[in-house]
N, C-alpha and C. Protein backbone atom coordinates (compact mmCIF):
# COMPACT_ATOMS: atom_id res chain seq x y z
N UNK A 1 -51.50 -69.48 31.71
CA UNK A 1 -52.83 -69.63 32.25
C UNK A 1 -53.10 -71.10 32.53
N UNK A 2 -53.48 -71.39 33.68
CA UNK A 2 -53.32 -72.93 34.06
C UNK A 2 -55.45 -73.29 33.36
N UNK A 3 -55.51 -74.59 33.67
CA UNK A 3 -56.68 -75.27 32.85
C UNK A 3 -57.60 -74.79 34.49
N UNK A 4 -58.84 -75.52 34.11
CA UNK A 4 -59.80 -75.86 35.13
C UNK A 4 -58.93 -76.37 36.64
N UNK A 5 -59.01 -76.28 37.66
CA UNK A 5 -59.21 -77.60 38.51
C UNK A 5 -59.85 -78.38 38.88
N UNK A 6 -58.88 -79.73 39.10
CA UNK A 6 -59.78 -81.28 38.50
C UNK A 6 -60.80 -80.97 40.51
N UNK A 7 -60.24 -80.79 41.25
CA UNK A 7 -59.77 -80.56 43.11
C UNK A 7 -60.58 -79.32 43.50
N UNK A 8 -61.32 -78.97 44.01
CA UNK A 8 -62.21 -77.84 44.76
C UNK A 8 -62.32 -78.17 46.01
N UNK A 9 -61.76 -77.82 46.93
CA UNK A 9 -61.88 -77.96 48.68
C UNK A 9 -61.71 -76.33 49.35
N UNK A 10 -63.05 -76.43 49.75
CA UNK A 10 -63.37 -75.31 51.05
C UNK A 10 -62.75 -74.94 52.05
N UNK A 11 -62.12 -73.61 51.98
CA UNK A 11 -61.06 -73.63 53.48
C UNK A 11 -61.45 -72.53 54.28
N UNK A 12 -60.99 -72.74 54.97
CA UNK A 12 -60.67 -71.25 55.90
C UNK A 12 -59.39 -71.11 56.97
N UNK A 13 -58.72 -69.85 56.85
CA UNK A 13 -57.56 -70.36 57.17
C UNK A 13 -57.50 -69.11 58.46
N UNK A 14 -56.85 -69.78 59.60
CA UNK A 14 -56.57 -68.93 60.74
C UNK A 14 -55.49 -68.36 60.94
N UNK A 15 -55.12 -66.60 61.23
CA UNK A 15 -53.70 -66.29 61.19
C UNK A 15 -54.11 -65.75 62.63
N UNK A 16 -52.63 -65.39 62.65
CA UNK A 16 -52.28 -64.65 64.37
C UNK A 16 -51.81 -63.28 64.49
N UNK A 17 -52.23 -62.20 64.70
CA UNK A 17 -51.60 -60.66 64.55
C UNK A 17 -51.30 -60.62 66.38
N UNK A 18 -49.84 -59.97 66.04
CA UNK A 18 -49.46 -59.76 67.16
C UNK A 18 -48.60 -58.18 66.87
N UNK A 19 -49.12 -57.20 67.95
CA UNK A 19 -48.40 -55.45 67.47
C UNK A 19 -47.34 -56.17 68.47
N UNK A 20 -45.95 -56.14 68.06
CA UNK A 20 -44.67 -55.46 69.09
C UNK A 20 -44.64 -54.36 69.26
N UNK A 21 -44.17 -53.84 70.67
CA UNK A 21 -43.71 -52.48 70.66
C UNK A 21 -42.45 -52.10 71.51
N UNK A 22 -41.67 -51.56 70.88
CA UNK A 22 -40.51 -50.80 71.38
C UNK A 22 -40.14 -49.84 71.53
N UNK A 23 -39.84 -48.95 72.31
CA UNK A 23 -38.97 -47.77 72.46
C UNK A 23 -39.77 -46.94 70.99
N UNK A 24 -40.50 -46.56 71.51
CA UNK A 24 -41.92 -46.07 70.70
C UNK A 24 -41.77 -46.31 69.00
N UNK A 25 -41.68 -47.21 68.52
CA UNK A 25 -42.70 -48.12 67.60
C UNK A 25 -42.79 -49.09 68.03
N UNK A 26 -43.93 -49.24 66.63
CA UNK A 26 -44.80 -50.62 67.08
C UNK A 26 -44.23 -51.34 65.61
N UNK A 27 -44.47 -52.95 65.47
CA UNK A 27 -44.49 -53.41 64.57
C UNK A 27 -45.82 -54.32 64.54
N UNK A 28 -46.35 -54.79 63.65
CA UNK A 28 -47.22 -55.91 63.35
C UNK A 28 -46.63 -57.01 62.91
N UNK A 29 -46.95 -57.73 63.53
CA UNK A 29 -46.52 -59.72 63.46
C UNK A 29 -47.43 -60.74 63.13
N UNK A 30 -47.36 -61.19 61.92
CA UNK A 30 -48.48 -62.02 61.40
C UNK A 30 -47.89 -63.28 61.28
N UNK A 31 -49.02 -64.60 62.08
CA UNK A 31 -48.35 -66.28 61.77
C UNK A 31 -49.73 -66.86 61.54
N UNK A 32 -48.92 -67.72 59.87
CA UNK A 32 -50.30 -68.98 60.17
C UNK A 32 -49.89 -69.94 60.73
N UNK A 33 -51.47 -69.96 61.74
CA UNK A 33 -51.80 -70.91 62.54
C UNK A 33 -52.62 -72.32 62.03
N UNK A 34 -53.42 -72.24 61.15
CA UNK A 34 -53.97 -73.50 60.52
C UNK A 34 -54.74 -73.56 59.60
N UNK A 35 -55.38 -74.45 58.55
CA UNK A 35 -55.58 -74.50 57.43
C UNK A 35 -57.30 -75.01 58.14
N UNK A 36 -58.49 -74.76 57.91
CA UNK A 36 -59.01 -75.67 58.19
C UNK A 36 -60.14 -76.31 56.83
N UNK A 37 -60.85 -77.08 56.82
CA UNK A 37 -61.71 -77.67 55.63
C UNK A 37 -62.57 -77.84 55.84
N UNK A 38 -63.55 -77.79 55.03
CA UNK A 38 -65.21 -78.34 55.16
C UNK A 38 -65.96 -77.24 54.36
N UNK A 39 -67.31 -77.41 54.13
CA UNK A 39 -68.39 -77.09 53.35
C UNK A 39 -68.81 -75.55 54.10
N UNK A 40 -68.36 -75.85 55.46
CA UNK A 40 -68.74 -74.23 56.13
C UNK A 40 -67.92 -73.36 55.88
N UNK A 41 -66.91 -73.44 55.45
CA UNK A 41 -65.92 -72.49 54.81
C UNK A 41 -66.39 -71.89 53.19
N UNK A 42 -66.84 -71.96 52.62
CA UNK A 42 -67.31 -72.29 51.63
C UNK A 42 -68.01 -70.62 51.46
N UNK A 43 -67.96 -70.15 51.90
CA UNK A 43 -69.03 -68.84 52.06
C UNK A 43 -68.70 -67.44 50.53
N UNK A 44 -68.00 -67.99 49.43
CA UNK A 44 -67.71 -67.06 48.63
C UNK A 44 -66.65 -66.06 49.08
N UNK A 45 -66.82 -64.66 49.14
CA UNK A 45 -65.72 -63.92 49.23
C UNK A 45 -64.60 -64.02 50.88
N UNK A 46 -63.47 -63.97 50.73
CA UNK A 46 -62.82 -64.34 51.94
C UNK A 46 -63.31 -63.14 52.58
N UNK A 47 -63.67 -63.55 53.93
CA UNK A 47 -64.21 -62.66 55.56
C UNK A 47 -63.52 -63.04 56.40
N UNK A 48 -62.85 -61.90 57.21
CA UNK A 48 -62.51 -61.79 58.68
C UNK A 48 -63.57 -62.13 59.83
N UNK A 49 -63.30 -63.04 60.39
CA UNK A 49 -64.11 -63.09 61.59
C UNK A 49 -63.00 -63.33 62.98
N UNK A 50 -63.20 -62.34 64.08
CA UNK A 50 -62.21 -61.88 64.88
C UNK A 50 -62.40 -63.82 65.71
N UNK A 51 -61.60 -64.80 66.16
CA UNK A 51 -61.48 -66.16 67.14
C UNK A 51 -61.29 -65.64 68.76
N UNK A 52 -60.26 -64.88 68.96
CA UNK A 52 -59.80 -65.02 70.23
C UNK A 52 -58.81 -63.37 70.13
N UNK A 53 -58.72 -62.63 71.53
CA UNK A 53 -58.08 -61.60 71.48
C UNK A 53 -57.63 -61.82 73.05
N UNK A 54 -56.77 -60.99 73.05
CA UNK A 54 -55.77 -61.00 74.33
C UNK A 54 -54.73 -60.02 74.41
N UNK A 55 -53.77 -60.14 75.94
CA UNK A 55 -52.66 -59.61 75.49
C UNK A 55 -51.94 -59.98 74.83
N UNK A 56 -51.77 -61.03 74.19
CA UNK A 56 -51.13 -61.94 73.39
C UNK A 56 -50.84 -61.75 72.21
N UNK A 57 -52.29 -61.28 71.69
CA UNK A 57 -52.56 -61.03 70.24
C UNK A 57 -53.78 -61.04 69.68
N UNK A 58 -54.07 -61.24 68.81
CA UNK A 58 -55.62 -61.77 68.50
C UNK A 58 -55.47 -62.86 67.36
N UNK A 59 -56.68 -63.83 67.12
CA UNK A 59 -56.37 -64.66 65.58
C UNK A 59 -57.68 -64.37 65.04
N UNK A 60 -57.39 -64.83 63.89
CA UNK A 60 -58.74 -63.87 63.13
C UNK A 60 -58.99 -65.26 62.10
N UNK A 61 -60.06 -65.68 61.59
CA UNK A 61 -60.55 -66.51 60.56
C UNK A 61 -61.16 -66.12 59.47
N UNK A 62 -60.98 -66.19 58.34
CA UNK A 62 -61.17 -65.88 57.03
C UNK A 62 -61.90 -67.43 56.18
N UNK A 63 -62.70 -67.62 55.84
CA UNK A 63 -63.65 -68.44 55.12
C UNK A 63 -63.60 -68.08 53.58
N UNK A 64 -64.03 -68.89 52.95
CA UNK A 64 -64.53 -68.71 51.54
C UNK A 64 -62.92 -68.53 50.58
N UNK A 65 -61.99 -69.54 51.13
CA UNK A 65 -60.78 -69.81 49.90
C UNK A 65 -61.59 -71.20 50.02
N UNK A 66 -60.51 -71.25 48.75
CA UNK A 66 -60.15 -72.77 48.73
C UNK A 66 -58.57 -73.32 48.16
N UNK A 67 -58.37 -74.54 47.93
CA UNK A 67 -57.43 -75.53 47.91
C UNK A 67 -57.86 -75.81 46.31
N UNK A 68 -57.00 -75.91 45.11
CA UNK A 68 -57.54 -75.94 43.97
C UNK A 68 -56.53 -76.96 43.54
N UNK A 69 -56.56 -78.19 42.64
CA UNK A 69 -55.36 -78.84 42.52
C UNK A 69 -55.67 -79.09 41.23
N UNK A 70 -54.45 -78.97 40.60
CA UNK A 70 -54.13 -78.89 39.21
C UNK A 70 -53.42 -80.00 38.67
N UNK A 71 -53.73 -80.73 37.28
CA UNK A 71 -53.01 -81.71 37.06
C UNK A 71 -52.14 -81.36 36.89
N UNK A 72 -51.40 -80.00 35.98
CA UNK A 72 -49.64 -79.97 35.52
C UNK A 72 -49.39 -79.68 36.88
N UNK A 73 -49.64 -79.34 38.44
CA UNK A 73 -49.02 -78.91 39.10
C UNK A 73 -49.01 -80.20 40.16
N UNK A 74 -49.10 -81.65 39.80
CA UNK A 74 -49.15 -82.81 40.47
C UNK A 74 -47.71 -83.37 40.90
N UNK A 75 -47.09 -83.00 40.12
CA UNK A 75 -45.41 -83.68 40.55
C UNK A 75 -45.06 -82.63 41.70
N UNK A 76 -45.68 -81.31 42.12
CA UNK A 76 -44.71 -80.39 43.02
C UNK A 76 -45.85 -80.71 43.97
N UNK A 77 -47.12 -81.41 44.28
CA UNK A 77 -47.67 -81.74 45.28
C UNK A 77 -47.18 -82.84 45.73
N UNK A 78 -46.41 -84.15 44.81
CA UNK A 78 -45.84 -85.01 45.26
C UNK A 78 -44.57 -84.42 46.20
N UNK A 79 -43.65 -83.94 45.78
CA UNK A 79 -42.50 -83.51 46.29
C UNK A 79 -42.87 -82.55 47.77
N UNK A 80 -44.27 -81.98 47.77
CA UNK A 80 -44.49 -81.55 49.28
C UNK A 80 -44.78 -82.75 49.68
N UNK A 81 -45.57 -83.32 49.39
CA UNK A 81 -45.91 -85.05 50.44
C UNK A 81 -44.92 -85.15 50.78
N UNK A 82 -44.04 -85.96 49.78
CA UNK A 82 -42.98 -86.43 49.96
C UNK A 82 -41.81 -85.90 51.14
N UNK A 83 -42.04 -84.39 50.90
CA UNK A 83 -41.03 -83.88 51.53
C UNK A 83 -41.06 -84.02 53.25
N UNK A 84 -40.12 -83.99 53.94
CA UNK A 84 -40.01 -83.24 55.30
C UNK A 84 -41.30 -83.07 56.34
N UNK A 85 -42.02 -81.76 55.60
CA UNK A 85 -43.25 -81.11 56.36
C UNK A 85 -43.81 -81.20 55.53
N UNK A 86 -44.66 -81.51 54.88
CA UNK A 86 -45.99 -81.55 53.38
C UNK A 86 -46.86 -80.21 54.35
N UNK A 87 -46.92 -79.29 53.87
CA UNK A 87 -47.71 -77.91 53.96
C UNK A 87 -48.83 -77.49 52.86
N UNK A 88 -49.44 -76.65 53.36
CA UNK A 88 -50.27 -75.94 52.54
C UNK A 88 -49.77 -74.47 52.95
N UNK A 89 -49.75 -73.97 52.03
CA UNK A 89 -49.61 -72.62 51.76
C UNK A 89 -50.39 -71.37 51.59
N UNK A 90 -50.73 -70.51 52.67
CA UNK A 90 -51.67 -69.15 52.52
C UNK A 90 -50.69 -68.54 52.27
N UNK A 91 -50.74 -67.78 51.06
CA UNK A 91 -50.53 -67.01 50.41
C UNK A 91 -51.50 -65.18 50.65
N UNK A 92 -51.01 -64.22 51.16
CA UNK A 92 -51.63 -63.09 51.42
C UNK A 92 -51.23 -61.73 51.00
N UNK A 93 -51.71 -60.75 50.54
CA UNK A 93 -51.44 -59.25 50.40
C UNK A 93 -51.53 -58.87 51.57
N UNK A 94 -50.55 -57.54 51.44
CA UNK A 94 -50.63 -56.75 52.49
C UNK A 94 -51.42 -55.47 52.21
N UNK A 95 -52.32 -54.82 53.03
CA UNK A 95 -53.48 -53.88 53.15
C UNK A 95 -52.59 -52.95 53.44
N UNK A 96 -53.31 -51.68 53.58
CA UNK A 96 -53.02 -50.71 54.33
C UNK A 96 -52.70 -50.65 55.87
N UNK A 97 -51.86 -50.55 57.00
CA UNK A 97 -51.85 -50.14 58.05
C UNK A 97 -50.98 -51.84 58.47
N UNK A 98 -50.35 -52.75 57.49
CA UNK A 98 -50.10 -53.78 57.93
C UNK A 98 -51.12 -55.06 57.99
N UNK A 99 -51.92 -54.38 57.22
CA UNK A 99 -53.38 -55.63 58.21
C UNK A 99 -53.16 -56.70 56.44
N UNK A 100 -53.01 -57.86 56.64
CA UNK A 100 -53.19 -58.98 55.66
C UNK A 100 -54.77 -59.57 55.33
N UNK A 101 -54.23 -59.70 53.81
CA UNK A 101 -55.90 -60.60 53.34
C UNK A 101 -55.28 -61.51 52.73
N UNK A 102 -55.79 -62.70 53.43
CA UNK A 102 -55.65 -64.39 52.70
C UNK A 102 -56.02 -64.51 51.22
N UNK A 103 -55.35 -64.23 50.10
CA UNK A 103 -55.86 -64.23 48.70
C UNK A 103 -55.83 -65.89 47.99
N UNK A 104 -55.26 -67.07 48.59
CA UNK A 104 -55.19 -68.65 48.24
C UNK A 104 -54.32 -69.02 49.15
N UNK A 105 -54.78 -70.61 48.91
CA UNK A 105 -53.96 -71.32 48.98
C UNK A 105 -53.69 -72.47 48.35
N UNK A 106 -52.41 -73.27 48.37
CA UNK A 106 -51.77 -73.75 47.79
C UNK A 106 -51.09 -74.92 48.18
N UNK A 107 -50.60 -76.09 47.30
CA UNK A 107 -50.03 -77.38 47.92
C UNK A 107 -48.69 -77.24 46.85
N UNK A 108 -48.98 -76.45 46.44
CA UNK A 108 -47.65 -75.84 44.56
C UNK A 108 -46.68 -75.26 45.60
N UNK A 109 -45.56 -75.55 46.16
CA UNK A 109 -44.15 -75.53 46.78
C UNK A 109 -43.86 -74.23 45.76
N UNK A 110 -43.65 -74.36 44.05
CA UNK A 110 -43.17 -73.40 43.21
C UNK A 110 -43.96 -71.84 43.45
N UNK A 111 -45.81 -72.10 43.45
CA UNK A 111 -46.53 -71.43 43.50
C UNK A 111 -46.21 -70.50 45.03
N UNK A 112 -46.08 -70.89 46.04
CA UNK A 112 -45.89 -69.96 46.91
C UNK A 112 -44.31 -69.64 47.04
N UNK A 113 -43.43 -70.02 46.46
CA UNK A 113 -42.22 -69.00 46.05
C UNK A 113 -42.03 -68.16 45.18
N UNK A 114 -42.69 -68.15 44.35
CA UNK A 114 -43.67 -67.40 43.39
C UNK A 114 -43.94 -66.04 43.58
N UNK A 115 -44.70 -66.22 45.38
CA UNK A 115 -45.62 -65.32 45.65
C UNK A 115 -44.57 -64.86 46.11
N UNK A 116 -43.82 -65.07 46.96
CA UNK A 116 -42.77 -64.45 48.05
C UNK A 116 -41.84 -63.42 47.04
N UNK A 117 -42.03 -64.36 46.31
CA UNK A 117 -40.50 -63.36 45.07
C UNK A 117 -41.59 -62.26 44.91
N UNK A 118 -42.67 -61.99 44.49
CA UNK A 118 -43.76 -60.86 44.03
C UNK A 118 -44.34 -60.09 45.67
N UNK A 119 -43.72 -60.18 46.67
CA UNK A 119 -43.89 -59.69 47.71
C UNK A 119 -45.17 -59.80 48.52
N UNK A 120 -45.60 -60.78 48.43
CA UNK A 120 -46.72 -61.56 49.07
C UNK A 120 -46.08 -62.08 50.32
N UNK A 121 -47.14 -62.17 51.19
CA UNK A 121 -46.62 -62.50 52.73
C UNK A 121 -46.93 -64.16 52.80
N UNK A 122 -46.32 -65.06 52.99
CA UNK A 122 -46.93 -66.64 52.64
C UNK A 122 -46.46 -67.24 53.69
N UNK A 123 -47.72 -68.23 54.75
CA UNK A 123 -47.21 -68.60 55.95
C UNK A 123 -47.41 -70.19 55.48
N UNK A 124 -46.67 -71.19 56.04
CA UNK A 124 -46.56 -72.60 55.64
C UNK A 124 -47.14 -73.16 57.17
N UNK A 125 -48.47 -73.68 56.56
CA UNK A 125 -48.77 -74.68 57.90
C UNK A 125 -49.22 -76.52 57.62
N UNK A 126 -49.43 -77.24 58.37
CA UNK A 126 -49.37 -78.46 58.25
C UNK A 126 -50.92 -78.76 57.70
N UNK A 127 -50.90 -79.71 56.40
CA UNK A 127 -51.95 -79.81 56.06
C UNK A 127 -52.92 -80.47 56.83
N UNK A 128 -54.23 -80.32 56.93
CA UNK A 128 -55.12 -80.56 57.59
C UNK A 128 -55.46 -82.62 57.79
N UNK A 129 -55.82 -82.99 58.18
CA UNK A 129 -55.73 -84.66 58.13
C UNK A 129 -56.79 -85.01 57.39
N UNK A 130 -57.53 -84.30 57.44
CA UNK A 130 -59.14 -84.42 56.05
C UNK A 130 -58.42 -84.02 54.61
N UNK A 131 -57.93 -83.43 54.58
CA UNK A 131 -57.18 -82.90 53.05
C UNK A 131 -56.15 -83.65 52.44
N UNK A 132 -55.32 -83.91 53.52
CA UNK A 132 -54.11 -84.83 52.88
C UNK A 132 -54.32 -86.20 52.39
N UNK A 133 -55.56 -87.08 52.42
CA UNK A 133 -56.02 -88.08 51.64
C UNK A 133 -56.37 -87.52 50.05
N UNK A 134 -57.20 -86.35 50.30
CA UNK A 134 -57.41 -86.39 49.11
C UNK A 134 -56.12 -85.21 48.25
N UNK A 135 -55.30 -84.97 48.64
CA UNK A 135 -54.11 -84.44 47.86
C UNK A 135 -53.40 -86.10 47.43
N UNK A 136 -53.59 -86.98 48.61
CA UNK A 136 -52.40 -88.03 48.18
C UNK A 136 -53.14 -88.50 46.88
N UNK A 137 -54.58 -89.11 46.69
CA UNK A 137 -55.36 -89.74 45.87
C UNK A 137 -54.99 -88.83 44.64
N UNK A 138 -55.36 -87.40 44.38
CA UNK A 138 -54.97 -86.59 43.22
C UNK A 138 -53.28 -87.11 42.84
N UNK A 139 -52.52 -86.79 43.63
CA UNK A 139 -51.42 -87.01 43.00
C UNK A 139 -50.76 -88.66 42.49
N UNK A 140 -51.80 -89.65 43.27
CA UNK A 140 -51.48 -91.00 42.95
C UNK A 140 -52.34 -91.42 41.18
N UNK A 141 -53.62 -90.39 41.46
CA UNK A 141 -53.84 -90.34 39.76
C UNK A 141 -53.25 -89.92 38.73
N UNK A 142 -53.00 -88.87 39.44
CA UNK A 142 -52.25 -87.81 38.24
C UNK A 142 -50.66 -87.26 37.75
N UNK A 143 -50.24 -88.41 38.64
CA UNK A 143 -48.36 -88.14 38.52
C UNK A 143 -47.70 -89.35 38.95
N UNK A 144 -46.82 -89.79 37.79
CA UNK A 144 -45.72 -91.21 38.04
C UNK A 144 -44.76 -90.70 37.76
N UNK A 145 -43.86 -90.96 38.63
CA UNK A 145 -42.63 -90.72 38.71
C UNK A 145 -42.07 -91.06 37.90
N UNK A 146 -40.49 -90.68 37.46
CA UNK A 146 -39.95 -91.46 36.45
C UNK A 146 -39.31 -91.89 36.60
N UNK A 147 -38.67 -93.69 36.56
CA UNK A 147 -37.82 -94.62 36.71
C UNK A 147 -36.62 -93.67 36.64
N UNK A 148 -36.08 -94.67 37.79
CA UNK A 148 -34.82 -94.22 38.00
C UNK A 148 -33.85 -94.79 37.02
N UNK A 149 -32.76 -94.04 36.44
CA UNK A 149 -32.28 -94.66 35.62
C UNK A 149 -30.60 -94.47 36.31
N UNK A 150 -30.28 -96.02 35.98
CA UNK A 150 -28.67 -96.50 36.26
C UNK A 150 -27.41 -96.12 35.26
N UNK A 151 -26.73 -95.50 35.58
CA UNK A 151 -25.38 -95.17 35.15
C UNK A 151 -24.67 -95.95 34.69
N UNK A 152 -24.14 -96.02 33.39
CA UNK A 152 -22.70 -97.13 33.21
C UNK A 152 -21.67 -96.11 33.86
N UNK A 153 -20.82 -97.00 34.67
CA UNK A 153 -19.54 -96.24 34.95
C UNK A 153 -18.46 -96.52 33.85
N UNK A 154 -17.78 -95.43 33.76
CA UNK A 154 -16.52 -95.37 32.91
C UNK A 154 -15.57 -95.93 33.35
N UNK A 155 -14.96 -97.25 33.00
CA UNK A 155 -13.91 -97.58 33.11
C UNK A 155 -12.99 -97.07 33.01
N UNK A 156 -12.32 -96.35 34.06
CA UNK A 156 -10.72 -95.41 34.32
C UNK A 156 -9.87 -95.86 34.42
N UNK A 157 -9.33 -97.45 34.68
CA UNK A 157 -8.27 -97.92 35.27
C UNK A 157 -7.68 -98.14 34.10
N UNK A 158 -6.74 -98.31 33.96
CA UNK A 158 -5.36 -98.68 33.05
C UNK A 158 -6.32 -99.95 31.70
N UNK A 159 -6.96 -100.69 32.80
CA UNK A 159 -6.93 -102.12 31.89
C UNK A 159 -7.90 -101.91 31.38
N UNK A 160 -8.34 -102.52 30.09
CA UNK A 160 -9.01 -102.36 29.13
C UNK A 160 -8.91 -101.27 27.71
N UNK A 161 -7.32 -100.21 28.31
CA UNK A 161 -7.49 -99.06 27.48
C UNK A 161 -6.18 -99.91 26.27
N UNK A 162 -6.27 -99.66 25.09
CA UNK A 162 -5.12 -99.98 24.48
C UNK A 162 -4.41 -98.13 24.68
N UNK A 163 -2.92 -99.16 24.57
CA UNK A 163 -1.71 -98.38 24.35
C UNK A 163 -1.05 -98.36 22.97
């Protein structure tokens, strides 16, 4: 059971449903598209609200998560900074009929492999440019790395060994 979080940020996160169809089935195709932040997200229980529809697909917005940051979980927010792509992670169940609900999200790299191993659908998108100051500030409080430490090498060669 993890403590309080020190971190409370308002999200709402946008996915993309797209039906394929072939040679009569269909499949459903779900991508996240973006993380977004602010106080209008904020609305308590996560809601669908339909963005844009087409032949394309449709994207749909969901309000009322949030971004929760944890001190023991500060070294695996460093290692997303750090890393490659630094992401945030929606993490989602799957409904009946294919249709997904955004249940968190996440900057815990461990936490959304987590989910995937427990059969959760988890899309990785680029953290927002309002958010990633204050993930860097949390993790510059709350996690130091640990000195690198230098190796003696073992002397292998002949000299120095008695015979």
């Amino acid at each position: 059971m993890r403590l309080q979080p020190l971190v409370s940020i308002p999200l709402g996160v946008v996915l993309a449903r797209k039906e394929i169809s072939r040679s009569g089935w269909a499949l459903v195709h779900w991508e996240g598209i973006a993380v977004l932040a602010g106080q209008r997200f904020a609305a308590g229980q996560a809601r669908r609200q339909l963005l844009h529809s087409g032949e394309d697909g449709a994207q749909y917005l969901w309000d009322g998560l949030r971004l929760e940051l944890y001190r023991d979980a500060a070294e695996t927010y460093w290692y997303n900074l750090t890393g490659g792509k630094p992401s945030l992670f929606i993490i989602c169940s799957e409904e009946e009929g294919g249709e997904l609900l955004p249940i968190a999200v996440t900057a815990d790299h461990d936490q959304s492999t987590s989910a995937v191993e427990a059969d959760y659908k988890v899309f990785g998108v680029p953290i927002p440019p309002e958010v990633l100051p204050q993930i860097e500030e949390f993790v510059m409080t709350h996690f130091k790395p640990e000195p690198k430490r230098k190796r003696r090498r073992e002397n292998l060669s002949d000299e120095g060994q008695n015979h």
